[in-house]
Every structure is written in C-alpha cells, then in structure tokens.
Protein backbone atom coordinates (compact mmCIF):
# COMPACT_ATOMS: atom_id res chain seq x y z
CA UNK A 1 61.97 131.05 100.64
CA UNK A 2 61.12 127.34 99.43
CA UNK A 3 64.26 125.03 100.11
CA UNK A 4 64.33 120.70 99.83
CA UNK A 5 65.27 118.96 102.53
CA UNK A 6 68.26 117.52 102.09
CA UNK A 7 67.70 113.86 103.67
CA UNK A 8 65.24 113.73 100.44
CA UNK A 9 67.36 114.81 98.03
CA UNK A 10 70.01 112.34 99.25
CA UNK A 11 67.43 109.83 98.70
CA UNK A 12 66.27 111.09 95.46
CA UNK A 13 69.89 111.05 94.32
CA UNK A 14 69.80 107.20 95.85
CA UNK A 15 67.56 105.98 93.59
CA UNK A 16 68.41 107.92 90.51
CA UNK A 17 71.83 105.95 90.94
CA UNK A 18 70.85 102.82 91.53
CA UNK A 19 67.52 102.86 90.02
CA UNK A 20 65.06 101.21 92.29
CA UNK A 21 63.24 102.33 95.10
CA UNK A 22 64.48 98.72 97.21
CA UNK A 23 68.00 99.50 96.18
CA UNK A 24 67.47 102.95 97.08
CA UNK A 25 66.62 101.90 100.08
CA UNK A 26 69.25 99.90 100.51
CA UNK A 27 71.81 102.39 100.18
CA UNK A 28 70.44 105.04 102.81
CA UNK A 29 69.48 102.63 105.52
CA UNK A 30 65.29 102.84 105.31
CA UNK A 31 62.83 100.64 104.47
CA UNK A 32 61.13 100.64 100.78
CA UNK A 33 57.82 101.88 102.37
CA UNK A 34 59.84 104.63 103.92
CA UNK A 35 61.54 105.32 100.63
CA UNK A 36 58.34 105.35 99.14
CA UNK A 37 56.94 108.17 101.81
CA UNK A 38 59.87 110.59 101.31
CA UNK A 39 59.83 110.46 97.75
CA UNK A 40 56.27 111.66 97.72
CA UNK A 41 56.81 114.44 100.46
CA UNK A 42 59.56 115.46 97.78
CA UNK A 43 56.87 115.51 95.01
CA UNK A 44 54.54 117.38 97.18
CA UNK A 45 57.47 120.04 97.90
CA UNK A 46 58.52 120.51 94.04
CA UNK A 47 54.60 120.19 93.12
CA UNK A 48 55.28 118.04 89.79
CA UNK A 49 56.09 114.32 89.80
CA UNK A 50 58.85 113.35 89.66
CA UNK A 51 58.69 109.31 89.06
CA UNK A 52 56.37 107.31 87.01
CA UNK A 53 55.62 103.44 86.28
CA UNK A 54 58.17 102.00 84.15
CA UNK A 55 57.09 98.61 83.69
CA UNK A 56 57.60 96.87 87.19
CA UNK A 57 59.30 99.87 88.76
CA UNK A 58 59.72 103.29 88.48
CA UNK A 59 61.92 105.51 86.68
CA UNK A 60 62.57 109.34 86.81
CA UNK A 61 59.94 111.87 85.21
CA UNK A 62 62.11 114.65 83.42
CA UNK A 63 61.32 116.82 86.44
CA UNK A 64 62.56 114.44 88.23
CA UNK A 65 65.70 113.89 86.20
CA UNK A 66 66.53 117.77 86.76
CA UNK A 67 65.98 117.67 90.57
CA UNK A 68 68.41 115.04 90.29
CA UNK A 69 71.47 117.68 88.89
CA UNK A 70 70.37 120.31 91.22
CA UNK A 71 70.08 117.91 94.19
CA UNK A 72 73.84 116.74 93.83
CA UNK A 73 75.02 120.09 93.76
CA UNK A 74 73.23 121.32 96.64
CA UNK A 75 74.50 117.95 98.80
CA UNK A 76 77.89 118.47 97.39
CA UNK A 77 77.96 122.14 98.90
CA UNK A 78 76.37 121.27 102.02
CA UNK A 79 79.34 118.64 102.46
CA UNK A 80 81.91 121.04 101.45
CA UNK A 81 80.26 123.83 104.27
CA UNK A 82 80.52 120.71 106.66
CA UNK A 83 83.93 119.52 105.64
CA UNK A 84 85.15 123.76 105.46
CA UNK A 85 83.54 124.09 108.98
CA UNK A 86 85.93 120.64 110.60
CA UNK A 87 88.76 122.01 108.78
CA UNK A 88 89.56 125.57 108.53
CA UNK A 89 91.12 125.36 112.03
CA UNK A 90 92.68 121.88 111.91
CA UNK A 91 96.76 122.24 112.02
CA UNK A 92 97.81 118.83 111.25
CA UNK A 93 99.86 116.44 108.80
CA UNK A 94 98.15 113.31 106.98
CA UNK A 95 100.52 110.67 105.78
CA UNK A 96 98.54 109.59 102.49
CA UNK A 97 100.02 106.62 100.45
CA UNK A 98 98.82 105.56 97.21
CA UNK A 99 99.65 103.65 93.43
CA UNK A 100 101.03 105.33 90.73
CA UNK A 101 97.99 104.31 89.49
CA UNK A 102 96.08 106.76 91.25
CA UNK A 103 98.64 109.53 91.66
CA UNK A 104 98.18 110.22 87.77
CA UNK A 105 94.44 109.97 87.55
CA UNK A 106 91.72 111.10 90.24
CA UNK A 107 94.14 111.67 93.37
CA UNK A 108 94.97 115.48 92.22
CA UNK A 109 91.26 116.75 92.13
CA UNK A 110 90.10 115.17 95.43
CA UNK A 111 93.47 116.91 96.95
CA UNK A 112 92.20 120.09 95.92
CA UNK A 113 88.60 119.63 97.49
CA UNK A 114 90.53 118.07 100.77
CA UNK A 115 92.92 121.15 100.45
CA UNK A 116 89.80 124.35 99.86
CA UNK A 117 88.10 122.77 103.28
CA UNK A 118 91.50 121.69 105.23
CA UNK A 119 93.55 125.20 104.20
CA UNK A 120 96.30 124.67 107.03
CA UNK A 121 96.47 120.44 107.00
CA UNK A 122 99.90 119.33 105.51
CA UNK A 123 99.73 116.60 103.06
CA UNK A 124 102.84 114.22 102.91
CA UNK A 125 102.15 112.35 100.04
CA UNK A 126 103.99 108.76 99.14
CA UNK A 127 103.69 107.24 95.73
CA UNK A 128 105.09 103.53 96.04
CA UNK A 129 104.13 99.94 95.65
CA UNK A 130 101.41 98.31 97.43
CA UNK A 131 104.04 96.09 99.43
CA UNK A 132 105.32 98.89 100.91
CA UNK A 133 102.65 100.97 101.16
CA UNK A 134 101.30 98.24 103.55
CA UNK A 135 104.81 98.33 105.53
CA UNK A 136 104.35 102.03 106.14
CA UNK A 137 100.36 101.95 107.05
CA UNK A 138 101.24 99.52 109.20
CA UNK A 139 104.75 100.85 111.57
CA UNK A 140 102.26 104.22 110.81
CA UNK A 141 104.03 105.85 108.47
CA UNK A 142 101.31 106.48 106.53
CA UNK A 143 97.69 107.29 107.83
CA UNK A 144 96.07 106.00 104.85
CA UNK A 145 97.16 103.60 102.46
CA UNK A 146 95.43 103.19 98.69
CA UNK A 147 96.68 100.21 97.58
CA UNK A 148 95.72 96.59 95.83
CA UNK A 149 93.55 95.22 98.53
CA UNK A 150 94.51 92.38 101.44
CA UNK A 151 91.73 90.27 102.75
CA UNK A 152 90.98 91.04 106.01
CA UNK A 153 92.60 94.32 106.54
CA UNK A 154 91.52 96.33 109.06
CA UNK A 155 90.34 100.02 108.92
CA UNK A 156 89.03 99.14 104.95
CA UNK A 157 86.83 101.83 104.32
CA UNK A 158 85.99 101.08 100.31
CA UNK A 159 87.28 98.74 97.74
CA UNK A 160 87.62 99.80 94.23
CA UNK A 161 87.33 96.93 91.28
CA UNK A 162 88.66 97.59 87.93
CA UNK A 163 89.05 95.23 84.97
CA UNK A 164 92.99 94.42 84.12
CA UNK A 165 93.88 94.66 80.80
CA UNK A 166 97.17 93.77 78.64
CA UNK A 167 98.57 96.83 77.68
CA UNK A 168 101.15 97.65 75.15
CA UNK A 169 103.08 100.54 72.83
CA UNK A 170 100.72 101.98 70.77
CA UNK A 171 103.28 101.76 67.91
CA UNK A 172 103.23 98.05 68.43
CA UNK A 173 106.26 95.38 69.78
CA UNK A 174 109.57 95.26 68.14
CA UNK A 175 110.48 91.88 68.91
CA UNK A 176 108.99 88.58 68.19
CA UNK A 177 106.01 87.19 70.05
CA UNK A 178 106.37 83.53 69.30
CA UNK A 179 107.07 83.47 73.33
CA UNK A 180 105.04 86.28 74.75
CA UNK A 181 107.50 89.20 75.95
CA UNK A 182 106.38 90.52 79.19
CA UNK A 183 107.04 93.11 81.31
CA UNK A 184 106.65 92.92 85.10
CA UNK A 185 106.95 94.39 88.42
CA UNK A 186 109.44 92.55 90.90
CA UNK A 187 107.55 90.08 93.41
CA UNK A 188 105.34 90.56 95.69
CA UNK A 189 103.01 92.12 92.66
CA UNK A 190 99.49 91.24 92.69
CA UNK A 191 99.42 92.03 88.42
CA UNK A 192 102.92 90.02 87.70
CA UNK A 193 100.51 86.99 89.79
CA UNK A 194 97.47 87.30 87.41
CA UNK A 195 99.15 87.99 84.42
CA UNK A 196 102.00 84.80 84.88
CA UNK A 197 98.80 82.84 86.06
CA UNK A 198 96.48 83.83 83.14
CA UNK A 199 99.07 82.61 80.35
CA UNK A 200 100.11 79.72 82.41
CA UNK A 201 96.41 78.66 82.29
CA UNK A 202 96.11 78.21 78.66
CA UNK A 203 99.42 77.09 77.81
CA UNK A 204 100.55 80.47 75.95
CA UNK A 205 104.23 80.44 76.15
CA UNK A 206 106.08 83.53 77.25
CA UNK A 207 109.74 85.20 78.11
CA UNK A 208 110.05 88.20 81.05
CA UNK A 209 111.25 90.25 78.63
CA UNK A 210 111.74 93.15 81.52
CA UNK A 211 111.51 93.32 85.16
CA UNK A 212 111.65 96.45 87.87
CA UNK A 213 111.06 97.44 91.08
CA UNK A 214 108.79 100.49 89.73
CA UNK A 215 106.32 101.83 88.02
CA UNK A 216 108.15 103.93 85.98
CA UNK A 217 110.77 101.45 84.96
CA UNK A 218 107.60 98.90 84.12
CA UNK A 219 106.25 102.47 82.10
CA UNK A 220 109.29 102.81 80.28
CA UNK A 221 109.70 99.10 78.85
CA UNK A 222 106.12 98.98 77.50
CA UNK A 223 106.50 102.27 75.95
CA UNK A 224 109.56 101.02 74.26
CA UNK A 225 107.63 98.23 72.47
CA UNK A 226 109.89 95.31 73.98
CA UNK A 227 106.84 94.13 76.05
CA UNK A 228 103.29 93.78 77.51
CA UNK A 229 102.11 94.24 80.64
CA UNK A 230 98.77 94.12 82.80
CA UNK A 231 97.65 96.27 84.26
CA UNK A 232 94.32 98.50 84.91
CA UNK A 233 92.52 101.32 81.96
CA UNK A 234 94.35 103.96 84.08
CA UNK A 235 97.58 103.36 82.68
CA UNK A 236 96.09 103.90 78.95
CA UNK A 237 97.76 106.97 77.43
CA UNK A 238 98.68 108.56 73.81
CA UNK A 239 101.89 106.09 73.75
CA UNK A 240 100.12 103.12 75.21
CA UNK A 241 96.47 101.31 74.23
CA UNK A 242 95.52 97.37 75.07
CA UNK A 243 97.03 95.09 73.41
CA UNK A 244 95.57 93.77 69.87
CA UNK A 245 93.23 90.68 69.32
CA UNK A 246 96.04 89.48 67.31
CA UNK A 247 98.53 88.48 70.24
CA UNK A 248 96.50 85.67 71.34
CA UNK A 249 96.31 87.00 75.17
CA UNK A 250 93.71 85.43 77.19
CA UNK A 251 91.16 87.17 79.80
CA UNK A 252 92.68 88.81 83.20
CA UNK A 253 90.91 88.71 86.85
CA UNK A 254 89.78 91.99 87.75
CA UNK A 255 92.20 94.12 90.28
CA UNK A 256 90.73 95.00 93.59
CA UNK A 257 92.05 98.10 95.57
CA UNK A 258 91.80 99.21 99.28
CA UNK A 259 91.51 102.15 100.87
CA UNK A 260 92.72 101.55 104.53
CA UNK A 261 92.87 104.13 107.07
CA UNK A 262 95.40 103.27 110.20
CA UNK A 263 93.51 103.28 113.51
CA UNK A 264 93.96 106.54 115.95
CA UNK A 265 94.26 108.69 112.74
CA UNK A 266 93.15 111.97 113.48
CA UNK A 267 89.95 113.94 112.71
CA UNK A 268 91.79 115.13 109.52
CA UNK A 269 92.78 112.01 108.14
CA UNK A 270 89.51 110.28 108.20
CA UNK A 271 87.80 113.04 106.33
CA UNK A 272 90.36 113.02 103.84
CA UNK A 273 90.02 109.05 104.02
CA UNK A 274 86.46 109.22 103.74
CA UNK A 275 86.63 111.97 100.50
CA UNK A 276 89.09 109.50 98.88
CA UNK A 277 86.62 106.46 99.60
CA UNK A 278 83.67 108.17 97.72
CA UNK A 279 85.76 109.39 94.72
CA UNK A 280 87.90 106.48 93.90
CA UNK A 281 85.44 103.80 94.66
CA UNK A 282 82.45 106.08 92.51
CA UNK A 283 84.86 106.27 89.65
C-alpha cells in the first residue's frame, strides 16, 4: 500500500497556509532549502506536481490543492489516534476558565474533540470575567485560563487578536445620542478602557447609560436598545449587528486574548490547553 509521510504533508499543509516556501519554513522549524527537498520527495511520492512558478514564488498546482484537503484530514486523525492513545486511561479533572465570549462560539466543539480522546477526564468549566479568571489561574483554581491577555504572563501558550467593534440592537437605540449612551462592564475591563479611551480621543461626548458586573447584564442592555457597547464579532447575533455609520463612533484597538496554562498542570490539561491554543488562535 502507498501512504505520505506525514512530516511532508505537515509541510505541504505549511505552505498552503501561509503561502511561501520561506514562511513555510518558518512555521515547521527547517530551512527553505530543506522545505524545498521535502516538497519534491512529496511530488515524487504522488507522481504529479504539485507547485508551479507563480510569478516570484510558487503556488499550489490543483493536484496540489487536493493533497492539501486530504493531507489535513489524515494529520487531523493521526492527532486524534495520538491524543485517543494519552487519554483513554487518564482519570483526572481540568479546571478550564474562559469569556463568555468563547463559551458561546468555538469552546463547545473543541470540548467534544478533548472529550472523544479524554472519555474519563472531568471538565469543570468556569465562565467569568478575565479579572477573575486571572485570580483563579493564579491561587490554581483553574488550570487554564482563556482570557484578555496580560503582558508577561507566564505559561502563554497562544494569543488570539480580534478587531473590536461597537455593537448595538439591531432594531436600533431608543434614546437620544446627542451624548453617546454606552453600556459597560464594571472596572477592571479591558473593552470599557478602549471604548472610554476611543471617544475620549476625538472629543465625542457620551453618558454610561448602563453598567454591570456581567456579561449577561452588559447582553441584556444592548439588546434593549438603551446603549452601545464594544466588544469583539463574536457577540454579533440576530438581535445585535455593529453599530451604523450614522452614530459618528470612531475606530477601536483590536482585543488581544491569552490562553495561559498554570504550571504543574497535568498531562491532561496541557493537551486540552494545547487543542484550545490551535482552535481559538486558527479561528
């Protein structure tokens, strides 16, 4: 039976993603030259080509476009057999903190895949504020914390940047926006900063037109049309879009997020640490 190697189809995948051979190399620790070599022992192996001269560089043949589809399937099982192998006897708890933010989007799918390789790990799961998500990873109540990111942190294993964006009720505010109505998280909040900041800047003037200590209470005000608020595309929804050109708002910093794992985590935690780190910070 023919079968790839998988070290080339990781590099294969490498350059389809970021779309040079240097960057390519880059990515999986080689040099270009070596780069270069593997990706013709892969050609030799399928027996078509599977990049050709595009302009200065080199972009994917069609062949090689396929490969690509087939090769991150076959990695992705590999890592699952890896990850089901580590697991399947591992009797443990991970501690896993994270956003709202990510509790409603991408968290429940990379559960799953930690859950079909980890079968008999318990997950205690804490959706809370970054403030005191970095309380608990730190007296270790949580192994791993995802939260908005703090220079210098130890045990960062990926940041995740996403644009902010002034959000609002998608049937539009009720009350007058002569002063800007806003709707904030208590401090310490990293979005209440940059959004105060960002109107401050240009002189819009504004009113806290609701505060809260949570997520769901800052949810609840915006949906009710007595406010904006900033915050990331995640929060977007059928009762909530970005706020219309017609409000004046200015440009927001983008949000940076951390995932942290707490040293002397177990085995189980840093492969559910390390699942996290490639989903979140890929999508």
């Amino acid at each position: 039976m023919k079968t790839f190697d998988p070290e080339l189809l990781l590099t294969l995948v490498a350059f389809a993603e970021t779309g040079s051979l240097a960057a390519a190399a880059s990515r999986v620790g080689r040099t270009p030259s070596a780069i270069t070599a593997q990706m013709q022992r892969l050609e030799e192996s399928a027996g078509v080509a599977l990049l050709e001269a595009a302009g200065r560089g080199r972009s994917l043949t069609e062949a090689g476009a396929q490969l690509v589809i087939h090769a991150r399937r076959i990695l992705n099982a590999n890592n699952e057999a890896w990850l089901s192998l580590a697991g399947a006897a591992a009797d443990s708890r991970v501690a896993l903190g994270v956003t709202q933010d990510f509790a409603d989007t991408d968290l429940p799918l990379l559960l799953n895949l930690f859950a079909r390789s980890h079968p008999r790990v318990r997950i205690d799961l804490r959706v809370g504020r970054s403030s005191e998500l970095w309380r608990q990873l730190g007296d270790g109540g949580v192994d791993i914390a995802v939260a908005m990111r703090r220079p210098l942190a130890s045990g960062e294993m990926a940041v995740i940047v996403e644009p902010m964006y002034w959000l609002m009720a998608r049937q539009g505010l009720v009350v007058p926006t002569d002063e800007m109505p806003l709707a904030v998280l208590d401090p310490p909040c990293g979005f209440r900063d940059a959004a105060l900041q960002s109107l401050e800047n240009i002189g819009r003037p504004y009113r806290l037109a609701a505060t809260s200590p949570s997520l769901s209470g800052l949810r609840a005000a915006v949906r009710a049309g007595i406010a904006v608020t900033a915050r990331t595309r995640r929060w977007l929804g059928p009762d909530m879009m970005e706020a219309t050109a017609q409000l004046r708002l200015p440009n927001l910093p983008k949000a940076e997020f951390s995932i942290n794992l707490r040293a002397g985590g177990d085995r189980s935690a840093a492969q559910l640490a390390a699942i996290l780190a490639e989903g979140l910070a890929s999508g």
